[in-house]
C-alpha atoms as a PDB file:
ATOM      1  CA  UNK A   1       0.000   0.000   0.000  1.00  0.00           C
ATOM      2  CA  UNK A   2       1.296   3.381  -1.031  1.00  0.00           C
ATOM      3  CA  UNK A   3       0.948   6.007   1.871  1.00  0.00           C
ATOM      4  CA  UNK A   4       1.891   9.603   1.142  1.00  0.00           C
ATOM      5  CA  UNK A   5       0.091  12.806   1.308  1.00  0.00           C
ATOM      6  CA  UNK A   6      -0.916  15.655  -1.265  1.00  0.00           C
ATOM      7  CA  UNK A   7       0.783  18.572  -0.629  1.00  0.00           C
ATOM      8  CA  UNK A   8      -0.500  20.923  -3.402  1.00  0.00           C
ATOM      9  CA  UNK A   9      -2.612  20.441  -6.960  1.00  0.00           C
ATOM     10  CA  UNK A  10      -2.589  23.187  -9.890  1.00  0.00           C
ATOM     11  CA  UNK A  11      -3.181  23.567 -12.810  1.00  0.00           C
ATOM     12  CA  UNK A  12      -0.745  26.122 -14.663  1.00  0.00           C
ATOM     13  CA  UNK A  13      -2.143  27.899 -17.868  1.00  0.00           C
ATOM     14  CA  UNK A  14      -0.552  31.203 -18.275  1.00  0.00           C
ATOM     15  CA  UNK A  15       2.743  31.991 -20.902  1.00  0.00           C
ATOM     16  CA  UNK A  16       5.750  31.970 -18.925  1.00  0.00           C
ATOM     17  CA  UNK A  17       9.684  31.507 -18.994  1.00  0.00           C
ATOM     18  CA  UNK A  18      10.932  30.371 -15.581  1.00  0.00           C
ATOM     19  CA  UNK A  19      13.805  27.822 -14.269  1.00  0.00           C
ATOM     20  CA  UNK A  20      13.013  25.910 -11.108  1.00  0.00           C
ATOM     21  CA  UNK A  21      14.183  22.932  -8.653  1.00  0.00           C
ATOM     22  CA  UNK A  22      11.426  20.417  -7.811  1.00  0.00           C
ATOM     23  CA  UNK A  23      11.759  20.532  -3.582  1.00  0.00           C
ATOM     24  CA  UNK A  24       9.130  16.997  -3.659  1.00  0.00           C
ATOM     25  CA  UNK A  25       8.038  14.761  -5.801  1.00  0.00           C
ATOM     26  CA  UNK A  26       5.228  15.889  -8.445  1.00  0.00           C
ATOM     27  CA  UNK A  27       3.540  13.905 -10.669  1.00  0.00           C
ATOM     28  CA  UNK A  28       3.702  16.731 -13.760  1.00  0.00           C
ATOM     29  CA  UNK A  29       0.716  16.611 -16.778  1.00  0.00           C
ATOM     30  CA  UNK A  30       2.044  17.966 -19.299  1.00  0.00           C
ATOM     31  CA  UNK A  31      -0.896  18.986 -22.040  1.00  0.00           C
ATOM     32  CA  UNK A  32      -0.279  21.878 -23.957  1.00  0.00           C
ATOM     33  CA  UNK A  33       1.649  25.132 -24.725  1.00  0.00           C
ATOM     34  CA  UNK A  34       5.441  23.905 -24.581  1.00  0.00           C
ATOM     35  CA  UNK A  35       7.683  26.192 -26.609  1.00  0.00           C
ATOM     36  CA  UNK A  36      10.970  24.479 -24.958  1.00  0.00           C
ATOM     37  CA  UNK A  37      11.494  21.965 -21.602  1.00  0.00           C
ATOM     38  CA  UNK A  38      14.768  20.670 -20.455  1.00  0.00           C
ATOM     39  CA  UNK A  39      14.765  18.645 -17.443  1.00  0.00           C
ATOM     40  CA  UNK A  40      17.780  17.381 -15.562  1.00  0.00           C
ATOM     41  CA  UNK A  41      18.522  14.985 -12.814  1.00  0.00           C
ATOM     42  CA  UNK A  42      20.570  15.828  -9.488  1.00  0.00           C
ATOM     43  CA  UNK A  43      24.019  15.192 -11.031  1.00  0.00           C
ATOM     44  CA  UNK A  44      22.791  17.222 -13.983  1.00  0.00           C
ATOM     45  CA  UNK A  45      22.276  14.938 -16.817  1.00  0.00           C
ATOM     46  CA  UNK A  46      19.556  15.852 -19.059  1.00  0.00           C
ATOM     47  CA  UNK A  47      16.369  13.737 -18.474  1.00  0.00           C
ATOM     48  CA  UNK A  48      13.955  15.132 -21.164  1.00  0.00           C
ATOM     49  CA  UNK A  49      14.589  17.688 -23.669  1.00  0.00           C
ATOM     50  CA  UNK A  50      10.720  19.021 -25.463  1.00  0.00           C
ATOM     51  CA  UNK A  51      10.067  21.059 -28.023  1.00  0.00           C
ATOM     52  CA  UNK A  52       7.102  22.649 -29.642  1.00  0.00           C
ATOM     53  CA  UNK A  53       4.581  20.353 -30.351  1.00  0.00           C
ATOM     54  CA  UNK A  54       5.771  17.832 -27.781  1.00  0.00           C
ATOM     55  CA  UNK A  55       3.124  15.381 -27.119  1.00  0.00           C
ATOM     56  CA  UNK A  56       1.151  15.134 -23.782  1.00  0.00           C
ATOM     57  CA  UNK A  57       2.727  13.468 -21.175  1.00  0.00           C
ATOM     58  CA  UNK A  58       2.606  12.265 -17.499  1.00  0.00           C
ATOM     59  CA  UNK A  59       5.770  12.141 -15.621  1.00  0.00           C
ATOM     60  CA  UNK A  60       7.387  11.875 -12.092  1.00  0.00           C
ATOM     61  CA  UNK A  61       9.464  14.538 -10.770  1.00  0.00           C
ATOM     62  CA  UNK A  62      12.085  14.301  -8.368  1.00  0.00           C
ATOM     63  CA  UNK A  63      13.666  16.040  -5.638  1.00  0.00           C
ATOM     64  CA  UNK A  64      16.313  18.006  -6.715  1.00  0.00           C
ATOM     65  CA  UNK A  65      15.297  17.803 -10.576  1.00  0.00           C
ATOM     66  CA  UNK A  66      15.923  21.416 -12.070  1.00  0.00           C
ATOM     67  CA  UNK A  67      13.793  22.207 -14.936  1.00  0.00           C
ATOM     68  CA  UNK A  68      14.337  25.054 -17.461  1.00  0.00           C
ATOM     69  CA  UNK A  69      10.507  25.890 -19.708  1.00  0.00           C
ATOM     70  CA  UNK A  70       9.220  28.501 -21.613  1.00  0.00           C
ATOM     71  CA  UNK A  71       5.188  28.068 -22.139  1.00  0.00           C
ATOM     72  CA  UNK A  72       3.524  29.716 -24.012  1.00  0.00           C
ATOM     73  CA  UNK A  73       0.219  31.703 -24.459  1.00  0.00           C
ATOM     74  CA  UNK A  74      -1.396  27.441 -24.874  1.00  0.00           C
ATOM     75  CA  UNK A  75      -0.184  26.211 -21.871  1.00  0.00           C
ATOM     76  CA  UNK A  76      -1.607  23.624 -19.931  1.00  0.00           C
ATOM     77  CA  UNK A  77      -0.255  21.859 -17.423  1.00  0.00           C
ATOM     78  CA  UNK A  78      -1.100  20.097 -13.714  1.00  0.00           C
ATOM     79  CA  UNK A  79       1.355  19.336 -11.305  1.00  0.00           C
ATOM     80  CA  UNK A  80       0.482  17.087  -7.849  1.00  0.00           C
ATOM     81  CA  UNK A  81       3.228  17.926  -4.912  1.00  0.00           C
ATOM     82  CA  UNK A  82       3.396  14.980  -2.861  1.00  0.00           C
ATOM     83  CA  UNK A  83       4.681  14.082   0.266  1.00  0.00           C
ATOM     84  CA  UNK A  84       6.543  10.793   1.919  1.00  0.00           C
ATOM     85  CA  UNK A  85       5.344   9.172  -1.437  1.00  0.00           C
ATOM     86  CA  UNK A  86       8.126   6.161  -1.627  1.00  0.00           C
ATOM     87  CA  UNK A  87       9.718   6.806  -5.500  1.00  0.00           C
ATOM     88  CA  UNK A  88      14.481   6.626  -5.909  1.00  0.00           C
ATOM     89  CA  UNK A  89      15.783   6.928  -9.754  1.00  0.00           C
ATOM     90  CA  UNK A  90      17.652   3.967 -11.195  1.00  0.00           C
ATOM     91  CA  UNK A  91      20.543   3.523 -12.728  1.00  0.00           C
ATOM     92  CA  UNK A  92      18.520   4.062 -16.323  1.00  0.00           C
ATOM     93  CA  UNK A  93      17.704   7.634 -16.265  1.00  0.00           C
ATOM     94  CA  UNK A  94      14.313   6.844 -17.910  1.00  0.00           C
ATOM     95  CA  UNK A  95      12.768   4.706 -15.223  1.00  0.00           C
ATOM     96  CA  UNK A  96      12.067   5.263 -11.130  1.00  0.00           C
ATOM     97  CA  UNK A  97      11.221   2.617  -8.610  1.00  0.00           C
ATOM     98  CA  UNK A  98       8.208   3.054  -6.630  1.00  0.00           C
ATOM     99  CA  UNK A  99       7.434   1.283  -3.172  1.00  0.00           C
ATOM    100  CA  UNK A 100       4.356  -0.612  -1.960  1.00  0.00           C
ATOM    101  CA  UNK A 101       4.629  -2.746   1.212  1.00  0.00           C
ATOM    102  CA  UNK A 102       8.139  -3.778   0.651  1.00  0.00           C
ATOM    103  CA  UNK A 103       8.351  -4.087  -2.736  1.00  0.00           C
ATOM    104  CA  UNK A 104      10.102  -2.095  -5.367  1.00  0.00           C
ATOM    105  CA  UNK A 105       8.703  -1.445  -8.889  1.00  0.00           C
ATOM    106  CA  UNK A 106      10.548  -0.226 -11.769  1.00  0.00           C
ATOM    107  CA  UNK A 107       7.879   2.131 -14.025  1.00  0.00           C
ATOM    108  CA  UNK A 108       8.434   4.723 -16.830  1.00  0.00           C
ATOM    109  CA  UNK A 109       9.997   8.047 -15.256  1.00  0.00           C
ATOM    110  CA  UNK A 110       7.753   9.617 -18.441  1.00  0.00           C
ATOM    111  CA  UNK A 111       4.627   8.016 -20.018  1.00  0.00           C
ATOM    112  CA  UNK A 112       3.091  10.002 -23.282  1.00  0.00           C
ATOM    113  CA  UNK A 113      -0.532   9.969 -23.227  1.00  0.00           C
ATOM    114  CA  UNK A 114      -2.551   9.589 -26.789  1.00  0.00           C
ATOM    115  CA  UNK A 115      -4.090  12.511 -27.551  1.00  0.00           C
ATOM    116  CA  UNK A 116      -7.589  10.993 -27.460  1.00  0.00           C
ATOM    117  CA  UNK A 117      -7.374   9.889 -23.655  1.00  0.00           C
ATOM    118  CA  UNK A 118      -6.416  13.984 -22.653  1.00  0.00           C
ATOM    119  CA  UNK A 119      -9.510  14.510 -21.773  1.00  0.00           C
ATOM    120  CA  UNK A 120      -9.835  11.556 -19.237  1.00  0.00           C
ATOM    121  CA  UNK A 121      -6.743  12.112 -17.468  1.00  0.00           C
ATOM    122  CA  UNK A 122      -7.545  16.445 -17.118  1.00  0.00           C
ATOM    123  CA  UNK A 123     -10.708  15.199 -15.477  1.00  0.00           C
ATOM    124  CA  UNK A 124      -9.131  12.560 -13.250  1.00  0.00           C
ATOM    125  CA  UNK A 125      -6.921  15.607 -12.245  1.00  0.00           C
ATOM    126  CA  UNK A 126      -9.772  17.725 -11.947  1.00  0.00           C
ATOM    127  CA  UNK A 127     -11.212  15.604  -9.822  1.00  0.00           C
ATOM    128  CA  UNK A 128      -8.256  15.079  -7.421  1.00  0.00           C
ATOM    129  CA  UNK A 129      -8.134  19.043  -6.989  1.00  0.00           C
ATOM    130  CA  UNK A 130     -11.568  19.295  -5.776  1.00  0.00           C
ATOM    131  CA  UNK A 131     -11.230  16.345  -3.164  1.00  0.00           C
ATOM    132  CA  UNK A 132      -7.950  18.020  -2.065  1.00  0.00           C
ATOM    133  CA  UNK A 133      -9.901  21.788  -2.027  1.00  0.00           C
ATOM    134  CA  UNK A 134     -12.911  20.096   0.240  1.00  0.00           C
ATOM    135  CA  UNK A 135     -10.393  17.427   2.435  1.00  0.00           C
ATOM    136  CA  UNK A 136     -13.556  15.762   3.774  1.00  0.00           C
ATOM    137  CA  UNK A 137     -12.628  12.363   5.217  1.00  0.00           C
ATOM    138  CA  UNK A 138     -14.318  10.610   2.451  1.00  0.00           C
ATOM    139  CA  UNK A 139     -12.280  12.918  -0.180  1.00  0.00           C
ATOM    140  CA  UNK A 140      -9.367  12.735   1.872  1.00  0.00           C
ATOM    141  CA  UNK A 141      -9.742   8.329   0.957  1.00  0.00           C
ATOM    142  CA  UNK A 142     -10.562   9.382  -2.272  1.00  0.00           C
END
């Protein structure tokens, strides 16, 4: 079982050009609007590198991943900050473990998302936002 804690959910939609270090792990949607993403890991290797056009994508972010974007006037993207969720890199920069019970599982640091299935995951993270902006105990299992 996977125990960790939402910290913050947003969605981002406004044109910007910003550098930043990720201080937790996010799970990042990445839907629309990116003129130019470079991510890199810790050491500073480059993880990703998007262009214009990019397709959607969901990926994991780690601590101490820096990321340099420009988005533009398109943009559309959600991030989830989470807390004590149980995710280390790997030796293959494209993969992360992730911990339940006491079992590790190798998944895809980055998965794209077809185009046609958008829709379901913005409302899946529309739907996590309002659960985390009413944290009723029922939303709060949710």
């Amino acid at each position: 079982m996977l125990d960790f804690s939402i910290i913050n959910i947003g969605a981002y939609r406004r044109q910007e050009k910003h550098a930043q270090t990720a201080t937790c792990v996010w799970i990042a949607f990445y839907i629309s609007g990116i003129v130019r993403s470079r991510r890199y890991n810790q050491d500073g290797r480059l993880l990703r590198d998007d262009t214009q056009g990019a397709a959607p994508y969901l990926s994991f972010v780690l601590p101490g991943t820096t990321m340099e974007f420009e988005f533009g006037a398109d943009r559309e993207n959600w991030v989830i900050m989470l807390e004590n969720f149980p995710v280390r890199p790997t030796t293959n920069l494209k993969e992360v473990e992730i911990k339940s019970g006491d079992v590790w599982t190798r998944i895809p640091l980055a998965v794209e998302v077809e185009r046609e299935r958008v829709a379901r995951w913005r409302n899946v993270m529309e739907k996590i936002k309002s659960y985390c902006d009413a944290p009723t105990p029922l939303n709060v299992l949710r």
